[in-house]
C-alpha atoms as a PDB file:
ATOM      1  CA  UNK A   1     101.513 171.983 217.022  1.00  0.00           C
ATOM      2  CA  UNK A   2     100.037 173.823 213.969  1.00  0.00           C
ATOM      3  CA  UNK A   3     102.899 173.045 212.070  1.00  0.00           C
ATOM      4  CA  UNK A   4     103.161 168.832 213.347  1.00  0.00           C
ATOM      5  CA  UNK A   5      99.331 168.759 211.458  1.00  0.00           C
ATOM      6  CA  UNK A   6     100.072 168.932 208.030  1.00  0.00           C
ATOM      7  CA  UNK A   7     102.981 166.287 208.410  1.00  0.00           C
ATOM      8  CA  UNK A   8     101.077 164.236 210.176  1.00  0.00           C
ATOM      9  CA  UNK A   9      98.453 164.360 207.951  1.00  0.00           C
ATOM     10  CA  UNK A  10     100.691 163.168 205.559  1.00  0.00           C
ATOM     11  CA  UNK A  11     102.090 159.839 207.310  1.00  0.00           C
ATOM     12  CA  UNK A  12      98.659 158.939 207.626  1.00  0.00           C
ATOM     13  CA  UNK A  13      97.640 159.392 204.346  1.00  0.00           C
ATOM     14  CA  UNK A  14     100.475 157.621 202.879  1.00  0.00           C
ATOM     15  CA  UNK A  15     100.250 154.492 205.027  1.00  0.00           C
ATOM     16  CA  UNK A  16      96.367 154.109 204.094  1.00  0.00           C
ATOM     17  CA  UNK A  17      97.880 153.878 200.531  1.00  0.00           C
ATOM     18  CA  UNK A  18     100.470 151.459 201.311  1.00  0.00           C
ATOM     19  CA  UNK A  19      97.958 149.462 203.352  1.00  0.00           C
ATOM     20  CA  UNK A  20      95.744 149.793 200.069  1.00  0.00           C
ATOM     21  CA  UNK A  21      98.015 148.927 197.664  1.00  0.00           C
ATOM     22  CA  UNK A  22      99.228 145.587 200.231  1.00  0.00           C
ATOM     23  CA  UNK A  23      95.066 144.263 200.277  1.00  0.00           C
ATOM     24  CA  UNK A  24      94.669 144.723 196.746  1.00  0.00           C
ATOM     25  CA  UNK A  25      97.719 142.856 195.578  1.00  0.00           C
ATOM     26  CA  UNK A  26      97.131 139.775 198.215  1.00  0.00           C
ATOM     27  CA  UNK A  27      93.399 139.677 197.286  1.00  0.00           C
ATOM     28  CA  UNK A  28      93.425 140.014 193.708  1.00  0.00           C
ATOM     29  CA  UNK A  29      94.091 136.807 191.965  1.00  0.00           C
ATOM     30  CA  UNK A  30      98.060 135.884 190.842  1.00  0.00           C
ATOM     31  CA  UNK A  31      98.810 134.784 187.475  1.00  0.00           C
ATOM     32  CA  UNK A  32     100.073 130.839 187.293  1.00  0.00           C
ATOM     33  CA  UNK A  33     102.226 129.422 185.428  1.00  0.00           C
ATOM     34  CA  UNK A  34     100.427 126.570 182.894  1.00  0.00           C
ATOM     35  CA  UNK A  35     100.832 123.202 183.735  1.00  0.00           C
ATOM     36  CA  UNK A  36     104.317 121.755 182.704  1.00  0.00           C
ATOM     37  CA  UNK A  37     103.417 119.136 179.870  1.00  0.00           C
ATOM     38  CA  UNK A  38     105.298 115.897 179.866  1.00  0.00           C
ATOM     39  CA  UNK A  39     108.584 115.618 177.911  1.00  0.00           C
ATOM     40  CA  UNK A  40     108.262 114.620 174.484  1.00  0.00           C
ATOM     41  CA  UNK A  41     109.853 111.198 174.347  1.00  0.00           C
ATOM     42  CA  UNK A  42     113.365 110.801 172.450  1.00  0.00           C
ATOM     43  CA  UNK A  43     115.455 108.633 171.695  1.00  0.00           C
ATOM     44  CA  UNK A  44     119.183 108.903 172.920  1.00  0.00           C
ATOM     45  CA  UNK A  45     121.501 107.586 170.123  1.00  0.00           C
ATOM     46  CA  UNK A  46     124.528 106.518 171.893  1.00  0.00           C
ATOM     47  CA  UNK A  47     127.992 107.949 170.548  1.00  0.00           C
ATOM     48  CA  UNK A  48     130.061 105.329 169.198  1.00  0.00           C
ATOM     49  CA  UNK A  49     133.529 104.873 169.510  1.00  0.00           C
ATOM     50  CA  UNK A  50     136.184 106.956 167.040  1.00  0.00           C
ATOM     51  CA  UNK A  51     137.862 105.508 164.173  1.00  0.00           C
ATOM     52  CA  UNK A  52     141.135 104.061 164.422  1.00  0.00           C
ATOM     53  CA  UNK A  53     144.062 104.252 161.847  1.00  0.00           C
ATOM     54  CA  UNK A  54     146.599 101.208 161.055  1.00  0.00           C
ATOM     55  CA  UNK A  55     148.555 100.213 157.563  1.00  0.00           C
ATOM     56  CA  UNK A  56     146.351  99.177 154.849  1.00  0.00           C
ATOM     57  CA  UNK A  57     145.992  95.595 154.375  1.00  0.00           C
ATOM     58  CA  UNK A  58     145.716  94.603 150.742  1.00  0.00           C
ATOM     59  CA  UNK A  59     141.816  94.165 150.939  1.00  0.00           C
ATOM     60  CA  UNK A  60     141.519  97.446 153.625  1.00  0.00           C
ATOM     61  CA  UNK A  61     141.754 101.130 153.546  1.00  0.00           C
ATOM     62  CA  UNK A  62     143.583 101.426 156.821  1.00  0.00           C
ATOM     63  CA  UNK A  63     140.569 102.811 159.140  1.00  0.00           C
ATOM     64  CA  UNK A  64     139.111 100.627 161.671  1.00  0.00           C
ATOM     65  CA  UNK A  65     135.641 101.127 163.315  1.00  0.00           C
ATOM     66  CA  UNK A  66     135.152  99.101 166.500  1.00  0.00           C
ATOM     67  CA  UNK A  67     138.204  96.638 165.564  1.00  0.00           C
ATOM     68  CA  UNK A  68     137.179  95.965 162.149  1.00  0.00           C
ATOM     69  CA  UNK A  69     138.992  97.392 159.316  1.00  0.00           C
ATOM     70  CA  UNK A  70     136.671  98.320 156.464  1.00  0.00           C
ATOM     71  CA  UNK A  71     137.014  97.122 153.172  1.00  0.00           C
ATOM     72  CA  UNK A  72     137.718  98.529 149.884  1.00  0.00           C
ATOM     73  CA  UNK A  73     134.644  99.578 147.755  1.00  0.00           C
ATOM     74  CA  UNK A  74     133.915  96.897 145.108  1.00  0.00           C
ATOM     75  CA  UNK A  75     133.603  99.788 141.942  1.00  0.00           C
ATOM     76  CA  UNK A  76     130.767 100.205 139.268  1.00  0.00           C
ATOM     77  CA  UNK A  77     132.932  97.768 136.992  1.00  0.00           C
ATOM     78  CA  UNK A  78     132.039  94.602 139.144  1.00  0.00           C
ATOM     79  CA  UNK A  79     128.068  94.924 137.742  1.00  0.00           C
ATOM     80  CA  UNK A  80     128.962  91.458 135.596  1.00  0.00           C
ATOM     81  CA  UNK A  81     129.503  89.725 139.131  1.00  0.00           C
ATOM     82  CA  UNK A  82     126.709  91.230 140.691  1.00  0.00           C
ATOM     83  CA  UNK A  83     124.303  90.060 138.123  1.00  0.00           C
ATOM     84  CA  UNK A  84     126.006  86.826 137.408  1.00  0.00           C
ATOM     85  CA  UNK A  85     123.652  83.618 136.651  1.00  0.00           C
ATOM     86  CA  UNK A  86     124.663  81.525 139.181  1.00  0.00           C
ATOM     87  CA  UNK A  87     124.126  83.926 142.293  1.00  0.00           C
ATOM     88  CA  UNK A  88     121.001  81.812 143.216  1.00  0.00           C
ATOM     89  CA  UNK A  89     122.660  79.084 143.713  1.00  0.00           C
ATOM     90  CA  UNK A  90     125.413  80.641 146.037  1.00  0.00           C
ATOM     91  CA  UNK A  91     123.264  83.264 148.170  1.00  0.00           C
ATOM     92  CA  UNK A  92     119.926  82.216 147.794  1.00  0.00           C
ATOM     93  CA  UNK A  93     118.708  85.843 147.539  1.00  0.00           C
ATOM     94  CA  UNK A  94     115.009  84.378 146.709  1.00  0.00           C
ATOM     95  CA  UNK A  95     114.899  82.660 149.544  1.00  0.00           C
ATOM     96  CA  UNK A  96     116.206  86.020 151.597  1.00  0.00           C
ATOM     97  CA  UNK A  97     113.737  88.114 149.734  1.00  0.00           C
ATOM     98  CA  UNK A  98     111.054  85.730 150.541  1.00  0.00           C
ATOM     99  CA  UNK A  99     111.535  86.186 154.292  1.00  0.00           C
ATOM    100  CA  UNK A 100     111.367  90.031 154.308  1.00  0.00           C
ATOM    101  CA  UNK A 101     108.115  90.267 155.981  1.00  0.00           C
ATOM    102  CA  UNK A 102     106.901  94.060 154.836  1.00  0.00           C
ATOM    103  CA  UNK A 103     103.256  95.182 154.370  1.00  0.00           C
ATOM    104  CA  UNK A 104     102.595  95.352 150.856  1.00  0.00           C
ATOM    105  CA  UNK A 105     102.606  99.423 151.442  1.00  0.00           C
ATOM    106  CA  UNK A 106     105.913  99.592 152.846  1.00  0.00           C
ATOM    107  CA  UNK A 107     108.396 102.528 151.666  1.00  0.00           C
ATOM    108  CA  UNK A 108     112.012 100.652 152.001  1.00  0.00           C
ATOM    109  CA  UNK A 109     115.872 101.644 151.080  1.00  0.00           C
ATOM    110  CA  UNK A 110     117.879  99.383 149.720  1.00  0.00           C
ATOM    111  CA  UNK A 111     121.440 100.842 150.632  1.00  0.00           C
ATOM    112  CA  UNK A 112     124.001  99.745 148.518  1.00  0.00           C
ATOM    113  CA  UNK A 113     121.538  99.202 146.321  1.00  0.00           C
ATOM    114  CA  UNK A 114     124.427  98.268 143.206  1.00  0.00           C
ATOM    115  CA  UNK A 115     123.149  97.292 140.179  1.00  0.00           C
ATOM    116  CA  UNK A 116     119.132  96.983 141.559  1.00  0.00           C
ATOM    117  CA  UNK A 117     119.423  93.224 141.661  1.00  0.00           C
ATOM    118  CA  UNK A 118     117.485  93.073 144.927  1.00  0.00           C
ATOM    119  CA  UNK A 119     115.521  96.244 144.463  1.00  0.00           C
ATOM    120  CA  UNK A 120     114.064  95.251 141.319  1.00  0.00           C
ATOM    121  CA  UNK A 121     112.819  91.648 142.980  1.00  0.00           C
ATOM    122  CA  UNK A 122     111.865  93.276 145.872  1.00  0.00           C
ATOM    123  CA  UNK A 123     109.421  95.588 144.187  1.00  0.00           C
ATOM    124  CA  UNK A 124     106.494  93.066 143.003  1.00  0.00           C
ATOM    125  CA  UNK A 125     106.288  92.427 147.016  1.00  0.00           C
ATOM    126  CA  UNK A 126     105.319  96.175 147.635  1.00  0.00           C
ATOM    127  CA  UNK A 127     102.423  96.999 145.312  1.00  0.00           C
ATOM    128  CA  UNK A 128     101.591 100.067 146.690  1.00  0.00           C
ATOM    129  CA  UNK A 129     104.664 100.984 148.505  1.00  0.00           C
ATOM    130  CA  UNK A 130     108.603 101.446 146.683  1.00  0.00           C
ATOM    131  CA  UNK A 131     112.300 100.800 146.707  1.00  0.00           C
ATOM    132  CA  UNK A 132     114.317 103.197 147.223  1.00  0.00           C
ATOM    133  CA  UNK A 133     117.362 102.138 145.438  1.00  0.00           C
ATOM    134  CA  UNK A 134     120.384 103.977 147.349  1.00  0.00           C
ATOM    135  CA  UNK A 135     123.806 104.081 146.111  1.00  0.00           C
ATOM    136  CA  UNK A 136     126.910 106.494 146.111  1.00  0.00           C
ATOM    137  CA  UNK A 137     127.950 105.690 142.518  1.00  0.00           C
ATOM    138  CA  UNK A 138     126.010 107.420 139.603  1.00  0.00           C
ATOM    139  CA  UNK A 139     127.034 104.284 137.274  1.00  0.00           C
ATOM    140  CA  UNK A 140     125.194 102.734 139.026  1.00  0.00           C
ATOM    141  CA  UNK A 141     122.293 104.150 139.311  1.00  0.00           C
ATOM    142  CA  UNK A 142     122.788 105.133 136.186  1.00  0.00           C
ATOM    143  CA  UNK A 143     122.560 100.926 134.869  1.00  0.00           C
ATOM    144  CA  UNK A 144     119.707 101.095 137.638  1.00  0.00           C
ATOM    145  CA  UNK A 145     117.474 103.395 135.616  1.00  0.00           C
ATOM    146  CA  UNK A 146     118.123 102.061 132.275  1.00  0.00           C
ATOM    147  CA  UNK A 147     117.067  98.371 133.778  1.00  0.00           C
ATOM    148  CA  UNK A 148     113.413  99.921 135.062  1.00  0.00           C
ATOM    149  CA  UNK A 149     112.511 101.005 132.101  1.00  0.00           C
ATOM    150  CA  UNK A 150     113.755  97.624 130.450  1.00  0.00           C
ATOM    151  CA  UNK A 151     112.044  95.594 133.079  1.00  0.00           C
ATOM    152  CA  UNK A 152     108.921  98.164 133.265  1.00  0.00           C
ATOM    153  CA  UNK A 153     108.905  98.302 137.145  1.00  0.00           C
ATOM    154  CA  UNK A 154     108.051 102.085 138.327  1.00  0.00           C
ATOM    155  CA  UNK A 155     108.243 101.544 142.244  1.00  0.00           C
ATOM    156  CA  UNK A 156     112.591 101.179 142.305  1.00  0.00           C
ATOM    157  CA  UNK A 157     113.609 104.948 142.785  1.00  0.00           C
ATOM    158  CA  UNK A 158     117.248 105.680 142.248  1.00  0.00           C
ATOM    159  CA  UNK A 159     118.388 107.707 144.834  1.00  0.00           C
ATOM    160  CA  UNK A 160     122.636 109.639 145.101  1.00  0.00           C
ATOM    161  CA  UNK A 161     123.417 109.466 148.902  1.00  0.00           C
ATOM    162  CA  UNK A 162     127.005 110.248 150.162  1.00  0.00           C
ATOM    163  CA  UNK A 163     129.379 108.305 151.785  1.00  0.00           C
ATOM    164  CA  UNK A 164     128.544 109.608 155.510  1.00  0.00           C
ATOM    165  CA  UNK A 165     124.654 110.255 154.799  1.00  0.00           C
ATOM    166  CA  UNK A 166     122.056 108.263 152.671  1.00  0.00           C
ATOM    167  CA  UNK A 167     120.403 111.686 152.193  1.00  0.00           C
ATOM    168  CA  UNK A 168     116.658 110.923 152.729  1.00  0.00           C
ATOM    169  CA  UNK A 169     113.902 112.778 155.045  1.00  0.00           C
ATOM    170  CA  UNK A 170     114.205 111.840 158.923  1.00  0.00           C
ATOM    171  CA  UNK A 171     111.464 109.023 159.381  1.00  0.00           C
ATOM    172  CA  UNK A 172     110.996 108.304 156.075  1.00  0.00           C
ATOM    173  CA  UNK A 173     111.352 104.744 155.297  1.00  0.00           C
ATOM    174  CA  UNK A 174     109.489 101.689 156.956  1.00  0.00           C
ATOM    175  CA  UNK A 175     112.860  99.622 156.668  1.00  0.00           C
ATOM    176  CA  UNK A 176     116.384  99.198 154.778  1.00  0.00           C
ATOM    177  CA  UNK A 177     118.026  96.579 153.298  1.00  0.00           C
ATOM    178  CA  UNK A 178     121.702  96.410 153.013  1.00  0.00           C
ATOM    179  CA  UNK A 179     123.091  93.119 151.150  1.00  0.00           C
ATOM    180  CA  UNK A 180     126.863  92.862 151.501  1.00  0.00           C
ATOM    181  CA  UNK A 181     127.302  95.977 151.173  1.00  0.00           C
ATOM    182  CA  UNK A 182     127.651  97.691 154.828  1.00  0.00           C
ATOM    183  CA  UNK A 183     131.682  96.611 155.825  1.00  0.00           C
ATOM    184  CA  UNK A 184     132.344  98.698 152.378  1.00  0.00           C
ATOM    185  CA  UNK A 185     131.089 101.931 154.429  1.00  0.00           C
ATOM    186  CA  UNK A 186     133.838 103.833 154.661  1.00  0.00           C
ATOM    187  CA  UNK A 187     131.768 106.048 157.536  1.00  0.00           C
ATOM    188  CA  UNK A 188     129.722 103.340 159.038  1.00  0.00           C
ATOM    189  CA  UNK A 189     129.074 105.627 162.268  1.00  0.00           C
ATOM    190  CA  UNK A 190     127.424 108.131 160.449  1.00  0.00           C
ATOM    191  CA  UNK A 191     125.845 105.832 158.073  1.00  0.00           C
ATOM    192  CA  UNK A 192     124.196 104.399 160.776  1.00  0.00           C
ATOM    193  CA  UNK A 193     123.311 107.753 162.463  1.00  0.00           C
ATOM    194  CA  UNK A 194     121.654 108.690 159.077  1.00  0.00           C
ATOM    195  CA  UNK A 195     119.971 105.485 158.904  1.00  0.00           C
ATOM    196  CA  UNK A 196     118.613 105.942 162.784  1.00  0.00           C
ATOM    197  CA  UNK A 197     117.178 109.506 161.851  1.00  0.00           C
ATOM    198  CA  UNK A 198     115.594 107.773 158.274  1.00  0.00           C
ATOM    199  CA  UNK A 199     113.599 105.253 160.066  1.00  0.00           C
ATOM    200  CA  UNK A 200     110.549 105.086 161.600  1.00  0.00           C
ATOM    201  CA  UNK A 201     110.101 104.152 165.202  1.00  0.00           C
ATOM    202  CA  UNK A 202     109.876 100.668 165.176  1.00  0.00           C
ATOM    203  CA  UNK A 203     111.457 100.329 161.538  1.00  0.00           C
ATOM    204  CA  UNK A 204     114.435  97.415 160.858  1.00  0.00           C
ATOM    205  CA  UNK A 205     117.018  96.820 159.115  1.00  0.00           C
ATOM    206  CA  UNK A 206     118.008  93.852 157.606  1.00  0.00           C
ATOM    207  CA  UNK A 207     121.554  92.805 157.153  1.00  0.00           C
ATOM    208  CA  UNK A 208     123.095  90.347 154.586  1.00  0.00           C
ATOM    209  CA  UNK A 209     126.790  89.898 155.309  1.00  0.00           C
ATOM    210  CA  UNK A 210     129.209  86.724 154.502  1.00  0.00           C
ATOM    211  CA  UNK A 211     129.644  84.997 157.541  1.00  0.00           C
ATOM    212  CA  UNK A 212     133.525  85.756 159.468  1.00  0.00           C
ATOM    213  CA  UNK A 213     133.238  82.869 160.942  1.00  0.00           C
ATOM    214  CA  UNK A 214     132.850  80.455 158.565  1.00  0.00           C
ATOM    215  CA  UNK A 215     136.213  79.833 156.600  1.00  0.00           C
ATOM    216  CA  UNK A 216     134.477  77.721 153.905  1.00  0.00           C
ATOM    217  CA  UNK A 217     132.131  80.790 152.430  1.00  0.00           C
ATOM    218  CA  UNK A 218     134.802  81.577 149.544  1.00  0.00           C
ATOM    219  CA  UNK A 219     135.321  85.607 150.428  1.00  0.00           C
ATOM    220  CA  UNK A 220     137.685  87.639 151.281  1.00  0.00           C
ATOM    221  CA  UNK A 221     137.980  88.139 155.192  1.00  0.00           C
ATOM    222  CA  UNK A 222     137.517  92.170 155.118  1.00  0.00           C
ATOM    223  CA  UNK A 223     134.611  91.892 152.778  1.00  0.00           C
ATOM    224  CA  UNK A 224     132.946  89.261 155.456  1.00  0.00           C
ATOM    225  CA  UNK A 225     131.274  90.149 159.068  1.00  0.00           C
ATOM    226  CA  UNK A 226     130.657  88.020 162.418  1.00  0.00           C
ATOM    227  CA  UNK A 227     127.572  87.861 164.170  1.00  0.00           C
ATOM    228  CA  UNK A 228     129.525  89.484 166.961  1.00  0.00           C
ATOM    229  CA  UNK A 229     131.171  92.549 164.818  1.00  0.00           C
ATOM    230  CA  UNK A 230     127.359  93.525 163.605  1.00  0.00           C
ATOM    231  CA  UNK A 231     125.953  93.580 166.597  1.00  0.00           C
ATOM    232  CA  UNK A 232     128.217  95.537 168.699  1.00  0.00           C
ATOM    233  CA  UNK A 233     128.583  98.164 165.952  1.00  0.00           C
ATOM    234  CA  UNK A 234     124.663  98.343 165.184  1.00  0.00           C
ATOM    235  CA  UNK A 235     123.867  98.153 168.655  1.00  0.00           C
ATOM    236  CA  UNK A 236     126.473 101.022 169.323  1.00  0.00           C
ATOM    237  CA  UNK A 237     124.742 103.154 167.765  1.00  0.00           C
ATOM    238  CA  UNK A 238     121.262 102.329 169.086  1.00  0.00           C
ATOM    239  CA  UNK A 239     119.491 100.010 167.055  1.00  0.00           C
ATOM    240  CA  UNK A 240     118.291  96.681 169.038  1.00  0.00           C
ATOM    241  CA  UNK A 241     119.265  93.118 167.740  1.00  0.00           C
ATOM    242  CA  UNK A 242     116.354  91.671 166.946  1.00  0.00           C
ATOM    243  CA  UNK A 243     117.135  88.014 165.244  1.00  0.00           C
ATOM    244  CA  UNK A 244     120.215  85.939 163.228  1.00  0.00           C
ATOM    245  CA  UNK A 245     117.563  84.174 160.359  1.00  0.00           C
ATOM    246  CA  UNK A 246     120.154  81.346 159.934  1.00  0.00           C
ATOM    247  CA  UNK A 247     118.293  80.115 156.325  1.00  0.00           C
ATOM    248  CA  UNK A 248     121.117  81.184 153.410  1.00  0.00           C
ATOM    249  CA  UNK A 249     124.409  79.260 152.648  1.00  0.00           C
ATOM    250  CA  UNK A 250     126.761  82.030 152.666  1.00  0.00           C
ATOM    251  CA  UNK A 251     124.963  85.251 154.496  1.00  0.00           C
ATOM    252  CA  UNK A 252     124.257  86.018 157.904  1.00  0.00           C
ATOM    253  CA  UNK A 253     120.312  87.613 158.106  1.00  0.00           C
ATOM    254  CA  UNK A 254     120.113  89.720 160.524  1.00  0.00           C
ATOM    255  CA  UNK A 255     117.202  92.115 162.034  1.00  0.00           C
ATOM    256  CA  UNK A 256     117.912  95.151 163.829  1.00  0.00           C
ATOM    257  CA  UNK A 257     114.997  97.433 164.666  1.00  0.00           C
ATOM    258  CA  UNK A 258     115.151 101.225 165.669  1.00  0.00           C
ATOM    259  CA  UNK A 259     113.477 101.814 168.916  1.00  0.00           C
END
């Protein structure tokens, strides 16, 4: 019996400690986890289709986004038919400039931007915002410069992009002009996933491309777009059509906005 005490003893002493050590972790208070915050909203960008190969057509390169083949790239040495006199008469551009409706502090990229022809127009509009004149060819950015400091205008900033990236800060730019210029791309998808990630929310594009389905605008089919063509491929990769400004005699306008 004298030799039962001492383990007995010992039960009891520790069960009182496991009872202990139960009440004090069931009465003290539990850590929580913080309150989940709601999820940041994004926005998906859908992934467009791949590129297709065929033959070369005479005007093409062979690859086809969507069902269109794209164009060749019209070269540094066309600058002459850029700036020719009677492009006024043919395109209207004034009237097209005109009906880009940006706050006068409005940061925009003019992709494609060639010899400056719109940029430097475009610029008296945004008094305290600027052009940003994008192109992939250094001639022609190079003619770009030289023609600022002829023309004095110090809000058109030439800007190198690449062929699959116009190379500016995400959410950067209020809007972007591209003026027959975009069915040259020869990576259109990832243009247009580099122009998604440049704009604002809420930011647009607007489009100048011959019309496809005219036959009497004098151009070359692959260097002219339908209605149809822009909007699935703009739309594929998640802008939102917005409007077709039917107002120039060549051109479609249209305004695609980033969600």
């Amino acid at each position: 019996m004298k030799r039962a005490l001492p383990l007995l003893g010992a039960l009891i002493v520790l069960g009182l400690s496991l009872y202990i050590n139960y009440w004090l972790r069931e009465k003290s208070p539990q850590p929580t986890s913080p309150p989940s915050s709601p999820a940041a909203s994004t926005t998906t960008i859908p992934s467009p289709p791949d590129y297709t190969f065929q033959p070369a057509t005479p005007d093409g390169i062979g690859k086809l986004f969507m069902g269109r083949e794209i164009s060749h790239v019209m070269g540094h040495q066309a600058i002459d038919w850029l700036e020719r006199g009677n492009r006024e008469q043919e395109e209207a551009p004034s009237k097209m400039l005109a009906a880009i409706d940006l706050p006068p502090d409005a940061i925009l990229a003019d992709i494609g931007a060639g010899s400056g022809y719109h940029a430097f127009r475009l610029a008296p509009r945004l008094p305290q915002g600027r052009v940003i004149a994008v192109d992939i060819q250094q001639e022609m950015l190079d003619f770009l410069t030289n023609k600022s400091r002829e023309l004095e205008i110090t809000n058109v900033t030439p800007h190198l992009g690449a062929i699959d990236d116009i190379k500016l800060p995400p959410a950067s730019i209020d809007a972007a002009l591209m003026v027959d210029a975009y069915h040259e791309f020869s990576h259109p998808k990832e243009m247009l996933t580099s122009l998604h990630r440049t704009l604002k929310p809420g930011g647009r594009i607007f489009l100048m491309e011959f019309r496809g389905e005219d036959d009497r605008v004098p151009i070359k089919p692959l260097h002219k777009m339908t209605e149809a063509q822009a909007r699935k491929e703009f739309e594929a990769c998640g802008f939102r059509f917005v409007e077709n400004r039917r107002l120039l005699p060549w051109q479609h306008f249209l305004v695609f906005t980033k969600p």
